[in-house]
PDB file of N, CA and C in Angstrom:
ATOM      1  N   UNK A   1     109.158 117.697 103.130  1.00  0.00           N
ATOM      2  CA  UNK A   1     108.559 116.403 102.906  1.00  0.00           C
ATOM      3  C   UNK A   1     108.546 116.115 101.412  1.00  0.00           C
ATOM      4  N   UNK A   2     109.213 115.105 101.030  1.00  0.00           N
ATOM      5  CA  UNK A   2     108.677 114.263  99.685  1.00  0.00           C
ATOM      6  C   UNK A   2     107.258 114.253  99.354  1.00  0.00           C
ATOM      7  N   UNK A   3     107.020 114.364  98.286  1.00  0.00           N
ATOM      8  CA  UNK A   3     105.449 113.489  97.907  1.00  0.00           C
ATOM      9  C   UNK A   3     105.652 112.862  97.023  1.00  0.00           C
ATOM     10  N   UNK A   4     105.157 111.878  96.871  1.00  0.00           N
ATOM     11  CA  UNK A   4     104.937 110.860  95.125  1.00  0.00           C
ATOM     12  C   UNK A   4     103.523 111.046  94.964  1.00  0.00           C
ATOM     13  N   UNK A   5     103.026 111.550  94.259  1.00  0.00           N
ATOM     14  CA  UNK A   5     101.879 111.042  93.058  1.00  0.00           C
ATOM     15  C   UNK A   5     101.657 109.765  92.635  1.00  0.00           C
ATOM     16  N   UNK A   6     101.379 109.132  92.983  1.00  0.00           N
ATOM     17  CA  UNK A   6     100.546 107.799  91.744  1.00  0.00           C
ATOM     18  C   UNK A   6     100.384 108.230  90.770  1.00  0.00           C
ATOM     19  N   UNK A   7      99.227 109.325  90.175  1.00  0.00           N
ATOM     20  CA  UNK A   7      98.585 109.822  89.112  1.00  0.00           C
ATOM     21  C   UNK A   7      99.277 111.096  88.642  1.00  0.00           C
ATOM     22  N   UNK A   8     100.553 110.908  88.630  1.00  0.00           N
ATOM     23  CA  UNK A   8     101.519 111.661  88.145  1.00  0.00           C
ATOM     24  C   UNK A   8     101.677 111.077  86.979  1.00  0.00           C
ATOM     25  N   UNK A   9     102.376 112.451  85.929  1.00  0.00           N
ATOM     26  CA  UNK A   9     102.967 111.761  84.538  1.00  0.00           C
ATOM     27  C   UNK A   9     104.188 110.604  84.865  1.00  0.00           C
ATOM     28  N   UNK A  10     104.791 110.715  85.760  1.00  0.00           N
ATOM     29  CA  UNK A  10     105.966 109.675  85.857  1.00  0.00           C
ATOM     30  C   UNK A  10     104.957 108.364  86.309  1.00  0.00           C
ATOM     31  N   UNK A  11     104.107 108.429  87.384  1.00  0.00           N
ATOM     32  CA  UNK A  11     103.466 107.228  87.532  1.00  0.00           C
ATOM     33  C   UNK A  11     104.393 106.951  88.850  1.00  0.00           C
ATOM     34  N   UNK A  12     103.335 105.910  89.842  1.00  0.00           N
ATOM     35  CA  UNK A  12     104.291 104.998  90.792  1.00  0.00           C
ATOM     36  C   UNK A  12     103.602 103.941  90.355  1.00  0.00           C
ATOM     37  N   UNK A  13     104.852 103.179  90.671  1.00  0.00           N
ATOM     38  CA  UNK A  13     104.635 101.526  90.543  1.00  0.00           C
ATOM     39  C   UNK A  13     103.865 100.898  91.925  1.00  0.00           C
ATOM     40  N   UNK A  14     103.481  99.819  92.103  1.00  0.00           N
ATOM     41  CA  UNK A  14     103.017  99.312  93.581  1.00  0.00           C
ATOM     42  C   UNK A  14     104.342  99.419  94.465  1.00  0.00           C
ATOM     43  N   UNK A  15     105.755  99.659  93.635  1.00  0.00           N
ATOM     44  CA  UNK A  15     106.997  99.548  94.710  1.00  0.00           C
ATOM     45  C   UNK A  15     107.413 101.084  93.290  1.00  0.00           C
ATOM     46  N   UNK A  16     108.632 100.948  93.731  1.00  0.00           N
ATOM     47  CA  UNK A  16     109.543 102.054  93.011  1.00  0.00           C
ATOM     48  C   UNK A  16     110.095 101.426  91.671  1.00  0.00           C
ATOM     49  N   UNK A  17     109.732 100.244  91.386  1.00  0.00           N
ATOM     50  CA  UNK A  17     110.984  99.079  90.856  1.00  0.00           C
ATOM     51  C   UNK A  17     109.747  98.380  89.693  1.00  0.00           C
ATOM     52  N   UNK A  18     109.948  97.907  88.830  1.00  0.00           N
ATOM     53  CA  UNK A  18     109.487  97.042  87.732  1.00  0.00           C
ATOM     54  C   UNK A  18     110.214  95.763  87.516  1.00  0.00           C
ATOM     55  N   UNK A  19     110.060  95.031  87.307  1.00  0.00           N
ATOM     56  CA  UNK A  19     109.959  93.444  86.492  1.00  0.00           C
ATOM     57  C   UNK A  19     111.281  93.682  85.481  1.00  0.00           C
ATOM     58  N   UNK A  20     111.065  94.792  84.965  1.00  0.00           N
ATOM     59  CA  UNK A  20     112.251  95.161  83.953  1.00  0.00           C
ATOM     60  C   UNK A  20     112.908  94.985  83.550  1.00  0.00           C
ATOM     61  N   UNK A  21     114.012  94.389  82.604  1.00  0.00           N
ATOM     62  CA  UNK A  21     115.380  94.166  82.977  1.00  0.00           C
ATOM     63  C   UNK A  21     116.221  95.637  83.693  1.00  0.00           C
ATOM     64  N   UNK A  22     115.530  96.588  82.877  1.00  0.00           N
ATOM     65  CA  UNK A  22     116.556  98.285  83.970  1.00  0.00           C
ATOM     66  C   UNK A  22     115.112  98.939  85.202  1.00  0.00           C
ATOM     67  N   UNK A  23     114.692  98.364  85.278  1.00  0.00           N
ATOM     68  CA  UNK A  23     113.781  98.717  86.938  1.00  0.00           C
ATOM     69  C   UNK A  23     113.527 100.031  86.631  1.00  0.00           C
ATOM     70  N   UNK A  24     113.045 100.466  85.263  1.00  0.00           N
ATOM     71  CA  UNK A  24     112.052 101.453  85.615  1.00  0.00           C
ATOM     72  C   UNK A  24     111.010 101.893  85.750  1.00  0.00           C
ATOM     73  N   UNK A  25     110.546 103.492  86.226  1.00  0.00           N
ATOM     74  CA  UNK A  25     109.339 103.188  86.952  1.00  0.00           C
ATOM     75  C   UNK A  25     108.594 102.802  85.897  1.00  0.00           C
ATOM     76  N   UNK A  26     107.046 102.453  86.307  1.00  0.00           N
ATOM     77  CA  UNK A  26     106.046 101.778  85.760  1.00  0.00           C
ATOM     78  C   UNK A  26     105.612 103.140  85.556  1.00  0.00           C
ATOM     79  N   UNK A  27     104.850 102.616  83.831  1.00  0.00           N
ATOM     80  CA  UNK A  27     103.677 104.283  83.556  1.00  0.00           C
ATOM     81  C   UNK A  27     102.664 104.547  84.465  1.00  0.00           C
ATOM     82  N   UNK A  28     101.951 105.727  84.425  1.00  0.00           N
ATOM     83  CA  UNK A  28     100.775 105.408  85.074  1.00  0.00           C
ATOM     84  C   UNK A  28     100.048 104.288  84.568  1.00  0.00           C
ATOM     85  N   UNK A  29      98.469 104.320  85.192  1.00  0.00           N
ATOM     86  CA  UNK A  29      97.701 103.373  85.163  1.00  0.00           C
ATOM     87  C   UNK A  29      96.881 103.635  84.089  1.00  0.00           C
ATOM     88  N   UNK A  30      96.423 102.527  83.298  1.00  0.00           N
ATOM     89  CA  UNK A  30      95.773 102.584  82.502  1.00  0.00           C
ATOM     90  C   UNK A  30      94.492 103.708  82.068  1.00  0.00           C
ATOM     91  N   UNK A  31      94.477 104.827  81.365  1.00  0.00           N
ATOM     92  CA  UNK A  31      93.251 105.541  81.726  1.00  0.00           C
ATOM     93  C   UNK A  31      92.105 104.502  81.750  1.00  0.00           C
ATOM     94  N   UNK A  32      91.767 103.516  81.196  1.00  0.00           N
ATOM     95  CA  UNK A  32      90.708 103.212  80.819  1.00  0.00           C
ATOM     96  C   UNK A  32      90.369 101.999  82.616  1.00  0.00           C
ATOM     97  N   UNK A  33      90.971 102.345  83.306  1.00  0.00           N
ATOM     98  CA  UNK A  33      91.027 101.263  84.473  1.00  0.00           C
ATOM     99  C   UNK A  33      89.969 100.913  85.205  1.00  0.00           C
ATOM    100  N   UNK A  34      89.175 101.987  85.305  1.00  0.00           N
ATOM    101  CA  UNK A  34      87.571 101.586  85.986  1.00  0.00           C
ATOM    102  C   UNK A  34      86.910 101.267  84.993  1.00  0.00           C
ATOM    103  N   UNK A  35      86.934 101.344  83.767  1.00  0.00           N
ATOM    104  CA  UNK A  35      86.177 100.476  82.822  1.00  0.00           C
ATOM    105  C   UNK A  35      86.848  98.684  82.826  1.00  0.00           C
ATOM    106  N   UNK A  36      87.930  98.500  83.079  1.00  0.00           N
ATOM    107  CA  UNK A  36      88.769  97.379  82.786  1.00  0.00           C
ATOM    108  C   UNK A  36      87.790  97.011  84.890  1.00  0.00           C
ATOM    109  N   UNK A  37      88.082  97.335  85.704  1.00  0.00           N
ATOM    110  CA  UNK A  37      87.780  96.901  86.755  1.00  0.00           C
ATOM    111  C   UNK A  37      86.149  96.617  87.162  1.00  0.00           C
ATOM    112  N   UNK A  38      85.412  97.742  86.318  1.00  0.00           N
ATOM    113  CA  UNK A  38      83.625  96.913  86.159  1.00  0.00           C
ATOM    114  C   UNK A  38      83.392  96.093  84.928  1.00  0.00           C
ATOM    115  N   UNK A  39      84.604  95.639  84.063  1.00  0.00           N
ATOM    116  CA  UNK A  39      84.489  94.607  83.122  1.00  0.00           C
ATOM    117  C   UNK A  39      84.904  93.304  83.930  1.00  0.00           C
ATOM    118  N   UNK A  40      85.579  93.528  85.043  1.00  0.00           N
ATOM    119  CA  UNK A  40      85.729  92.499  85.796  1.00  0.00           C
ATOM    120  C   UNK A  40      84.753  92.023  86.560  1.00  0.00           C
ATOM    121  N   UNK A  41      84.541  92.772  87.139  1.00  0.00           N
ATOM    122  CA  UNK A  41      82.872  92.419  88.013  1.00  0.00           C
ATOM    123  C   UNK A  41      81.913  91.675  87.023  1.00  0.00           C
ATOM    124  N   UNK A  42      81.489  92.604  86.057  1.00  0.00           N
ATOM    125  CA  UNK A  42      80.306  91.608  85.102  1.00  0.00           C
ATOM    126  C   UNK A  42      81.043  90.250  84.627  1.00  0.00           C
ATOM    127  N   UNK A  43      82.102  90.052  84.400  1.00  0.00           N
ATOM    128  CA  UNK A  43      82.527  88.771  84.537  1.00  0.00           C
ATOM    129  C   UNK A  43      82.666  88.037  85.434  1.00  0.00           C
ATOM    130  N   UNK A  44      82.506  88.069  86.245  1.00  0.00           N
ATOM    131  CA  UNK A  44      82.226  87.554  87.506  1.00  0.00           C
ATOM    132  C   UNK A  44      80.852  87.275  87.901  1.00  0.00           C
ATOM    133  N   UNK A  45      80.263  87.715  87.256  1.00  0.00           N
ATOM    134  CA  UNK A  45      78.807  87.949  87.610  1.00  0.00           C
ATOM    135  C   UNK A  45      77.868  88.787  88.049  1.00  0.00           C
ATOM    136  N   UNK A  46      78.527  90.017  88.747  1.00  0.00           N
ATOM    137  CA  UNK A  46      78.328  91.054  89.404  1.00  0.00           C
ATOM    138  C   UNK A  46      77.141  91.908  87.968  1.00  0.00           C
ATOM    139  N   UNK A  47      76.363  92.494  88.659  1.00  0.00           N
ATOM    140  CA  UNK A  47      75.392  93.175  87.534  1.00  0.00           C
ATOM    141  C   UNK A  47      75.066  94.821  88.544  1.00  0.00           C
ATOM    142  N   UNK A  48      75.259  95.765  87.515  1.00  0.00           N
ATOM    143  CA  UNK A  48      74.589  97.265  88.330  1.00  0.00           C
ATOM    144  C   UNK A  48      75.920  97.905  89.035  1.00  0.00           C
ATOM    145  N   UNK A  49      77.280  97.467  88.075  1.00  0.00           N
ATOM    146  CA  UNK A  49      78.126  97.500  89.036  1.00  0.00           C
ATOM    147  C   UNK A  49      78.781  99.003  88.945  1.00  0.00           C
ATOM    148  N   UNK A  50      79.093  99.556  90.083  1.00  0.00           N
ATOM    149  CA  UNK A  50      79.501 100.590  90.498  1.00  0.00           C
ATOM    150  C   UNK A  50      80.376 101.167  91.110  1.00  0.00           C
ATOM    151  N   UNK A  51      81.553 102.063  90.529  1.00  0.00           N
ATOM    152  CA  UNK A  51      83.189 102.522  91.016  1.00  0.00           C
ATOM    153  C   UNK A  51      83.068 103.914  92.390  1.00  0.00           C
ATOM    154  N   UNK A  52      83.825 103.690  92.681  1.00  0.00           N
ATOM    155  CA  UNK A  52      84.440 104.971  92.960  1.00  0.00           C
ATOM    156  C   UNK A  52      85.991 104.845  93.767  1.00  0.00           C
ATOM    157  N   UNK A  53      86.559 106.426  93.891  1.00  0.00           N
ATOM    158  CA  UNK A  53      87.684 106.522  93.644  1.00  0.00           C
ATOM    159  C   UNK A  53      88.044 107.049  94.921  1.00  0.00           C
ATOM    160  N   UNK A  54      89.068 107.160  95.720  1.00  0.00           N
ATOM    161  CA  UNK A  54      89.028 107.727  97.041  1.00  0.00           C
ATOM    162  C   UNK A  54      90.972 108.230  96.734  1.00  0.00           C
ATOM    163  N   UNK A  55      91.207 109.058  97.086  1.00  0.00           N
ATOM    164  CA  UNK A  55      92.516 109.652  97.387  1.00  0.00           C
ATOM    165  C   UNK A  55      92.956 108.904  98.636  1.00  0.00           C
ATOM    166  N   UNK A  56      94.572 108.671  99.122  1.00  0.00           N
ATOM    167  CA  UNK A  56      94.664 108.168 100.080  1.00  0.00           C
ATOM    168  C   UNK A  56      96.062 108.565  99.944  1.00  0.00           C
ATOM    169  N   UNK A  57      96.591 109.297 101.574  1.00  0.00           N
ATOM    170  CA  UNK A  57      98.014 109.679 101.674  1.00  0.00           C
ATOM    171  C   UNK A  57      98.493 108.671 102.483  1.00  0.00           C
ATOM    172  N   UNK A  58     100.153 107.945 102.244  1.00  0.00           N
ATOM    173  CA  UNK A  58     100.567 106.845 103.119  1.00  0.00           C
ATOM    174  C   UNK A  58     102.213 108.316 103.655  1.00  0.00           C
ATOM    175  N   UNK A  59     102.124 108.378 104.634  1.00  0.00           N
ATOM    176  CA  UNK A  59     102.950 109.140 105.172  1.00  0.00           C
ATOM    177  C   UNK A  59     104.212 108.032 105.697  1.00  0.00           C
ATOM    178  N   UNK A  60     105.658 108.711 105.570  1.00  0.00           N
ATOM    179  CA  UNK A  60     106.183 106.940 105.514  1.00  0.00           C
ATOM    180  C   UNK A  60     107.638 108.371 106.471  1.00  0.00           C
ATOM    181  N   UNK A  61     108.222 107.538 107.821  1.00  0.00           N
ATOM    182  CA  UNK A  61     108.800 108.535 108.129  1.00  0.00           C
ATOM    183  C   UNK A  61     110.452 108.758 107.244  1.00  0.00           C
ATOM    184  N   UNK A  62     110.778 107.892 106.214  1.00  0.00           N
ATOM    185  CA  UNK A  62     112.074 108.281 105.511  1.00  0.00           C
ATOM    186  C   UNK A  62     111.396 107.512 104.399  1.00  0.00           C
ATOM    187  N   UNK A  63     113.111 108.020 103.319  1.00  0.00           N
ATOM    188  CA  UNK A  63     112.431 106.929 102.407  1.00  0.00           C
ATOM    189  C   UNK A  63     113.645 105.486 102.777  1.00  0.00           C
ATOM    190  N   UNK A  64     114.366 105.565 103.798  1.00  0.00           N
ATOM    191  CA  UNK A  64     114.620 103.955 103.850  1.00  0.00           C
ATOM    192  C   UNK A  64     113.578 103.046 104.432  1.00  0.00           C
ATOM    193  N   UNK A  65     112.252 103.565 105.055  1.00  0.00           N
ATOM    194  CA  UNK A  65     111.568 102.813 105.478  1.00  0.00           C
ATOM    195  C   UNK A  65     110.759 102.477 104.068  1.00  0.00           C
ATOM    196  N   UNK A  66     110.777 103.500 103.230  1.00  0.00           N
ATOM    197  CA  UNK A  66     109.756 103.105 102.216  1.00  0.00           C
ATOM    198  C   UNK A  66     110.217 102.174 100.938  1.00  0.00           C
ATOM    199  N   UNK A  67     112.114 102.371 100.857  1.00  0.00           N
ATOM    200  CA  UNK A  67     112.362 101.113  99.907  1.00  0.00           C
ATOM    201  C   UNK A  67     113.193 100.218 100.832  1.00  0.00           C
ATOM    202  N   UNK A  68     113.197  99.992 102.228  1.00  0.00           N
ATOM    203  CA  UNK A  68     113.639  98.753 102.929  1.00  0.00           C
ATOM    204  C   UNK A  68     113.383  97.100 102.150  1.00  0.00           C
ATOM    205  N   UNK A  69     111.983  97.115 102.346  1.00  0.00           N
ATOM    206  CA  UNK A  69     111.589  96.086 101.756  1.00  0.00           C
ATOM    207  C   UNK A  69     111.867  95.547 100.094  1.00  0.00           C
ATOM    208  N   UNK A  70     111.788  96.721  99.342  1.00  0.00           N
ATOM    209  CA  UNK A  70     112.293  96.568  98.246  1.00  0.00           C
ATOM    210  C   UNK A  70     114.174  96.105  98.565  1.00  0.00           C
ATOM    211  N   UNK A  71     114.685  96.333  99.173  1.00  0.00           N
ATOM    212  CA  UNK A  71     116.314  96.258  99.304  1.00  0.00           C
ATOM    213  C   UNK A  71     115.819  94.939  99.797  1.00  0.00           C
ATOM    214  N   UNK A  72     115.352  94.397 100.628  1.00  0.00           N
ATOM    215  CA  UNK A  72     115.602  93.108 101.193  1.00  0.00           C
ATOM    216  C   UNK A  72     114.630  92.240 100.419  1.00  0.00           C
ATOM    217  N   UNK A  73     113.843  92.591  98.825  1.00  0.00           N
ATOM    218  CA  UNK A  73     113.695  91.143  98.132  1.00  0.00           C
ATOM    219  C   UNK A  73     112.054  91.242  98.249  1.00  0.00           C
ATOM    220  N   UNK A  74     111.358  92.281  99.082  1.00  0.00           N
ATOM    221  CA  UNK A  74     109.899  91.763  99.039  1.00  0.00           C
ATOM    222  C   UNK A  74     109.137  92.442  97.724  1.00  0.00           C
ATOM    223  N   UNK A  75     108.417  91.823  97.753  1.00  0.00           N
ATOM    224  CA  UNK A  75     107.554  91.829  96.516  1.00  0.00           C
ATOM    225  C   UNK A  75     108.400  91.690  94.977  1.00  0.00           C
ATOM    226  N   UNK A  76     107.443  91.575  93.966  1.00  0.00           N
ATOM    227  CA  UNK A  76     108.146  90.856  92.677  1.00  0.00           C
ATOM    228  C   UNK A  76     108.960  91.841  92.729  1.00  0.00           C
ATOM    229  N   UNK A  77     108.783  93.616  92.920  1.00  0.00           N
ATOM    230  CA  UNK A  77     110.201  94.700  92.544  1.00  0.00           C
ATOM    231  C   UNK A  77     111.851  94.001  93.555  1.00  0.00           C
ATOM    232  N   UNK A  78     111.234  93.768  94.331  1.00  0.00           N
ATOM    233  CA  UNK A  78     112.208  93.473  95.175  1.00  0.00           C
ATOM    234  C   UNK A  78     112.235  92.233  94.851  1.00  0.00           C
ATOM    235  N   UNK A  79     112.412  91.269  94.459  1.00  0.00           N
ATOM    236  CA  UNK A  79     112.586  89.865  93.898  1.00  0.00           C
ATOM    237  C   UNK A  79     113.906  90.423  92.807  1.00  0.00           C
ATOM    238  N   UNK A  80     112.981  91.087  91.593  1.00  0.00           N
ATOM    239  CA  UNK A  80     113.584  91.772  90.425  1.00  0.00           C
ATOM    240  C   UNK A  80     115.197  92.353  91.201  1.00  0.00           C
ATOM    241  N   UNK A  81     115.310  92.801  92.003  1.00  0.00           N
ATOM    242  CA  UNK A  81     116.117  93.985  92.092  1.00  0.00           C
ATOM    243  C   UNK A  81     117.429  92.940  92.991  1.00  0.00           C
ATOM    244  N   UNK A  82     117.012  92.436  93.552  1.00  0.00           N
ATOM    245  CA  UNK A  82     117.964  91.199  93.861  1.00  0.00           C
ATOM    246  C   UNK A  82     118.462  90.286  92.985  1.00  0.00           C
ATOM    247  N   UNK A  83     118.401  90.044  91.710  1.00  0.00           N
ATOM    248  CA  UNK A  83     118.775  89.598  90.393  1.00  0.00           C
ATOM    249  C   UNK A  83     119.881  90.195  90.097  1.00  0.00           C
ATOM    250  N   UNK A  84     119.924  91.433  90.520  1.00  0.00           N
ATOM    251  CA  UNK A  84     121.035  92.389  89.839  1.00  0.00           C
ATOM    252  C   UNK A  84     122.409  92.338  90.848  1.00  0.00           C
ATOM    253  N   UNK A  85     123.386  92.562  89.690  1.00  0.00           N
ATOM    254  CA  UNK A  85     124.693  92.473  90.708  1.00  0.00           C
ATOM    255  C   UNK A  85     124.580  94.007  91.137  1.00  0.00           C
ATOM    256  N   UNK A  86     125.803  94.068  92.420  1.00  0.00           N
ATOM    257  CA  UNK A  86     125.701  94.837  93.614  1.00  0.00           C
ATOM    258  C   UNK A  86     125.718  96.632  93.012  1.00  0.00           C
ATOM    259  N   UNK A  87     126.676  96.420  92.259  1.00  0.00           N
ATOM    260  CA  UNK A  87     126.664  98.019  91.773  1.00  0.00           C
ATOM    261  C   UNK A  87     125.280  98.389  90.814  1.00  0.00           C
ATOM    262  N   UNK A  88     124.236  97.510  90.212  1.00  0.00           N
ATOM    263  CA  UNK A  88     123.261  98.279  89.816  1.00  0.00           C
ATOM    264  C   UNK A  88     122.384  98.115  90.696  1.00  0.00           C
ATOM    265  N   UNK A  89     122.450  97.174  92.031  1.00  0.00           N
ATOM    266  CA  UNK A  89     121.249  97.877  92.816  1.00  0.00           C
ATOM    267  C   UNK A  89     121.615  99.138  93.583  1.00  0.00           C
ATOM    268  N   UNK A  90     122.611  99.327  93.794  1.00  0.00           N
ATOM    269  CA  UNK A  90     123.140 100.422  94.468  1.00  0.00           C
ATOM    270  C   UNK A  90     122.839 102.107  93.408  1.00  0.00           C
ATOM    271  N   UNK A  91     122.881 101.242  91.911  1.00  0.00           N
ATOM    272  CA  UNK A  91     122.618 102.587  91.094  1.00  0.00           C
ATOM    273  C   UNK A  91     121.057 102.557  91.359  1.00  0.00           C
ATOM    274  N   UNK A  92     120.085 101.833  91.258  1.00  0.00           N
ATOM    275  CA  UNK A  92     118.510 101.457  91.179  1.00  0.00           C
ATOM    276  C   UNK A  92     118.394 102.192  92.510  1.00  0.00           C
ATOM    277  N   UNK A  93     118.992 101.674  93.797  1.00  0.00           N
ATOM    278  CA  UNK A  93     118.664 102.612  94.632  1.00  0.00           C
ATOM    279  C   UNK A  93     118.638 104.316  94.880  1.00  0.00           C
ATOM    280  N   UNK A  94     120.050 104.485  94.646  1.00  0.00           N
ATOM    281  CA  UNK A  94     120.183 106.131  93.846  1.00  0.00           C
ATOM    282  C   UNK A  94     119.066 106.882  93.260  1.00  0.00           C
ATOM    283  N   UNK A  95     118.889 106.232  91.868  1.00  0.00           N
ATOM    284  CA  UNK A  95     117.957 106.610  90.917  1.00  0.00           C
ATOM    285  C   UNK A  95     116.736 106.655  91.371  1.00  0.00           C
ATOM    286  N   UNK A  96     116.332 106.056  92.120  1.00  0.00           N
ATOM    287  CA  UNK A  96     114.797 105.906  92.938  1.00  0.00           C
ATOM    288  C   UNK A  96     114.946 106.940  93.547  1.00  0.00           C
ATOM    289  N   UNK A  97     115.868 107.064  94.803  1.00  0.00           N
ATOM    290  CA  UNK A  97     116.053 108.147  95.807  1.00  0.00           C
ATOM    291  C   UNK A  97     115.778 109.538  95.272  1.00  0.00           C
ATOM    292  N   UNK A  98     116.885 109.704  94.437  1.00  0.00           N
ATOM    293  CA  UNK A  98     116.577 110.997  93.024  1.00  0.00           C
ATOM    294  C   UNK A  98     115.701 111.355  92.944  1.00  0.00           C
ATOM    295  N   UNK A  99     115.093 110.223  92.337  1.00  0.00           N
ATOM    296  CA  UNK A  99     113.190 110.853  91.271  1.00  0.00           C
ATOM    297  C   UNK A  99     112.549 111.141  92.519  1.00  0.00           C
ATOM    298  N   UNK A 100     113.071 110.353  93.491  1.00  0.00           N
ATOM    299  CA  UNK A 100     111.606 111.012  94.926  1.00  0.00           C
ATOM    300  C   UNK A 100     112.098 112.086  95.353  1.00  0.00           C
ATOM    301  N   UNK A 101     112.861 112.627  94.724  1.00  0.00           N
ATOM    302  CA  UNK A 101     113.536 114.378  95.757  1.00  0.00           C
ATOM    303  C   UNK A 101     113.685 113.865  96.759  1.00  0.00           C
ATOM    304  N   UNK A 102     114.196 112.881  97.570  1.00  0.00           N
ATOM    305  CA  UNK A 102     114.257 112.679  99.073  1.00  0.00           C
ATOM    306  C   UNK A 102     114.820 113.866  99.432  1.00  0.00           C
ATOM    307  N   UNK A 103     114.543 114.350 100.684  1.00  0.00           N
ATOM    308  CA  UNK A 103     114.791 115.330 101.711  1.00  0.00           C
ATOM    309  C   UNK A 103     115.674 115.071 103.143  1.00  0.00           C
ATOM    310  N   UNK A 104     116.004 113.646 102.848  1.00  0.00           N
ATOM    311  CA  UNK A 104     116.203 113.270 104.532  1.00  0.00           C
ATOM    312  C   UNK A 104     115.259 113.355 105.445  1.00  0.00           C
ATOM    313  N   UNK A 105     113.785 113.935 104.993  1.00  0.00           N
ATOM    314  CA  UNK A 105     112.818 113.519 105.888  1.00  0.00           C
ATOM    315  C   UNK A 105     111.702 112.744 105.467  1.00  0.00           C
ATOM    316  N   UNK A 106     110.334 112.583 106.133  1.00  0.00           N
ATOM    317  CA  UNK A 106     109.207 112.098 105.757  1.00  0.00           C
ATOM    318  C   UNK A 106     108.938 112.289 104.316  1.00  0.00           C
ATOM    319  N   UNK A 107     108.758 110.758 103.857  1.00  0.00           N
ATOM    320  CA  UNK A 107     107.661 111.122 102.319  1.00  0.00           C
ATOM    321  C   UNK A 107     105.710 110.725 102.704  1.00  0.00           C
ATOM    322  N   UNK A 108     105.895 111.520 101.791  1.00  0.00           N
ATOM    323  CA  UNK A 108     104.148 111.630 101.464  1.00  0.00           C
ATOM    324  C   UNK A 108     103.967 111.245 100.532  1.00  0.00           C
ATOM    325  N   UNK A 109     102.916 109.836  99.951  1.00  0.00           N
ATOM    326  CA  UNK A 109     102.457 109.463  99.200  1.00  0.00           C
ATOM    327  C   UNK A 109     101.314 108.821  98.915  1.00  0.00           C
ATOM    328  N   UNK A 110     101.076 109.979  98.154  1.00  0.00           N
ATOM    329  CA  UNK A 110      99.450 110.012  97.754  1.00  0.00           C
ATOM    330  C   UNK A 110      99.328 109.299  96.351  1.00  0.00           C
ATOM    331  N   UNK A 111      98.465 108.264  97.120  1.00  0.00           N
ATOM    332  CA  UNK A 111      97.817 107.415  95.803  1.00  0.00           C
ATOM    333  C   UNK A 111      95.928 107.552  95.661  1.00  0.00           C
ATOM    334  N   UNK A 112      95.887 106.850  94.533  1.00  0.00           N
ATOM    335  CA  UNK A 112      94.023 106.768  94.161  1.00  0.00           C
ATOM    336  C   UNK A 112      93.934 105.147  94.452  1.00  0.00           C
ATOM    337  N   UNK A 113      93.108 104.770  95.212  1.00  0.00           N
ATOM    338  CA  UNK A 113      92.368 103.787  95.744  1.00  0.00           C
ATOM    339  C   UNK A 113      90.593 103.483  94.535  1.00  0.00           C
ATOM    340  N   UNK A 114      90.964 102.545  93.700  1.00  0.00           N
ATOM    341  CA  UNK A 114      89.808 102.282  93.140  1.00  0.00           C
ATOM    342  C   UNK A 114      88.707 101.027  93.727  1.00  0.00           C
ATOM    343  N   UNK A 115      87.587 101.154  93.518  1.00  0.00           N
ATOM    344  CA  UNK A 115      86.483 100.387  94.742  1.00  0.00           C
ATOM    345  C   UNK A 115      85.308 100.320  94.078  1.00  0.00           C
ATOM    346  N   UNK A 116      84.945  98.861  93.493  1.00  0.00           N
ATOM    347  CA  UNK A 116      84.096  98.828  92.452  1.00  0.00           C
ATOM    348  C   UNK A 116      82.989  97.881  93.870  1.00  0.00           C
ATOM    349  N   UNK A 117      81.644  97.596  93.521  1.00  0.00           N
ATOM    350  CA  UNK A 117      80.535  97.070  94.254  1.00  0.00           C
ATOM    351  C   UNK A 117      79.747  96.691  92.718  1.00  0.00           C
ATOM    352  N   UNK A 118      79.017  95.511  93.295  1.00  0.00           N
ATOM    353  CA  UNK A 118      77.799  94.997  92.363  1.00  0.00           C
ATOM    354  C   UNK A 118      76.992  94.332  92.973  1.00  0.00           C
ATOM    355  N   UNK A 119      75.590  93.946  92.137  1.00  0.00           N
ATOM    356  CA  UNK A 119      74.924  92.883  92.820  1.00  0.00           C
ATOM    357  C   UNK A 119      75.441  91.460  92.344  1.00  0.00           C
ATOM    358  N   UNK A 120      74.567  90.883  92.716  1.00  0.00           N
ATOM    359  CA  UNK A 120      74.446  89.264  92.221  1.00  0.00           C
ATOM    360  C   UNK A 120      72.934  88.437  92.062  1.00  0.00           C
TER     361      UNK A 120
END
């Protein structure tokens, strides 16, 4: 089985793919992100406001199920990646495949789920 990390030094993107002009991956996430996400709340109005963090594995049975959507255009990576003529999505696809060690079987990917609450 594959795994991706989110909170890996390479980082996952919300897809495999960036905005980019060369689609690579996105860094991790900001360390400072639950401070940036209860600065959002008190702007909002929210007061007493409070994070937490939950692990979460998305078990996906290949990885063509997991960059399908990216190949057919969904989301901005997949918007991005349809811009490109045929031989660099075909390299973008490669290169993705690569960094995930695909196995020809199931990936596992474990991300951090952040979950802020406040009053009003």
């Amino acid at each position: 089985m594959c795994t991706l990390r989110r909170r890996s030094p390479r980082g996952w993107p919300s897809g495999p793919l960036t905005q980019s002009a060369k689609l690579r991956h996105r860094p991790p996430q900001e360390p400072d992100a639950t401070a940036r996400l209860c600065s959002l709340f008190e702007g909002a109005g929210f007061r007493d406001v409070q994070t937490t963090t939950e692990a979460h594995r998305f078990v996906l049975p290949s990885f063509e199920a997991f960059f399908g959507p990216f190949k057919r255009g969904g989301g901005s990576s997949g918007q991005a990646k349809l811009t490109l003529p045929e031989a660099e999505r075909r390299a973008v696809r490669e290169e993705v495949k690569r960094n995930l060690g695909d196995t020809g079987g199931p990936m596992g990917i474990d991300v951090e789920l952040r979950f802020a609450r406040g009053r009003r």
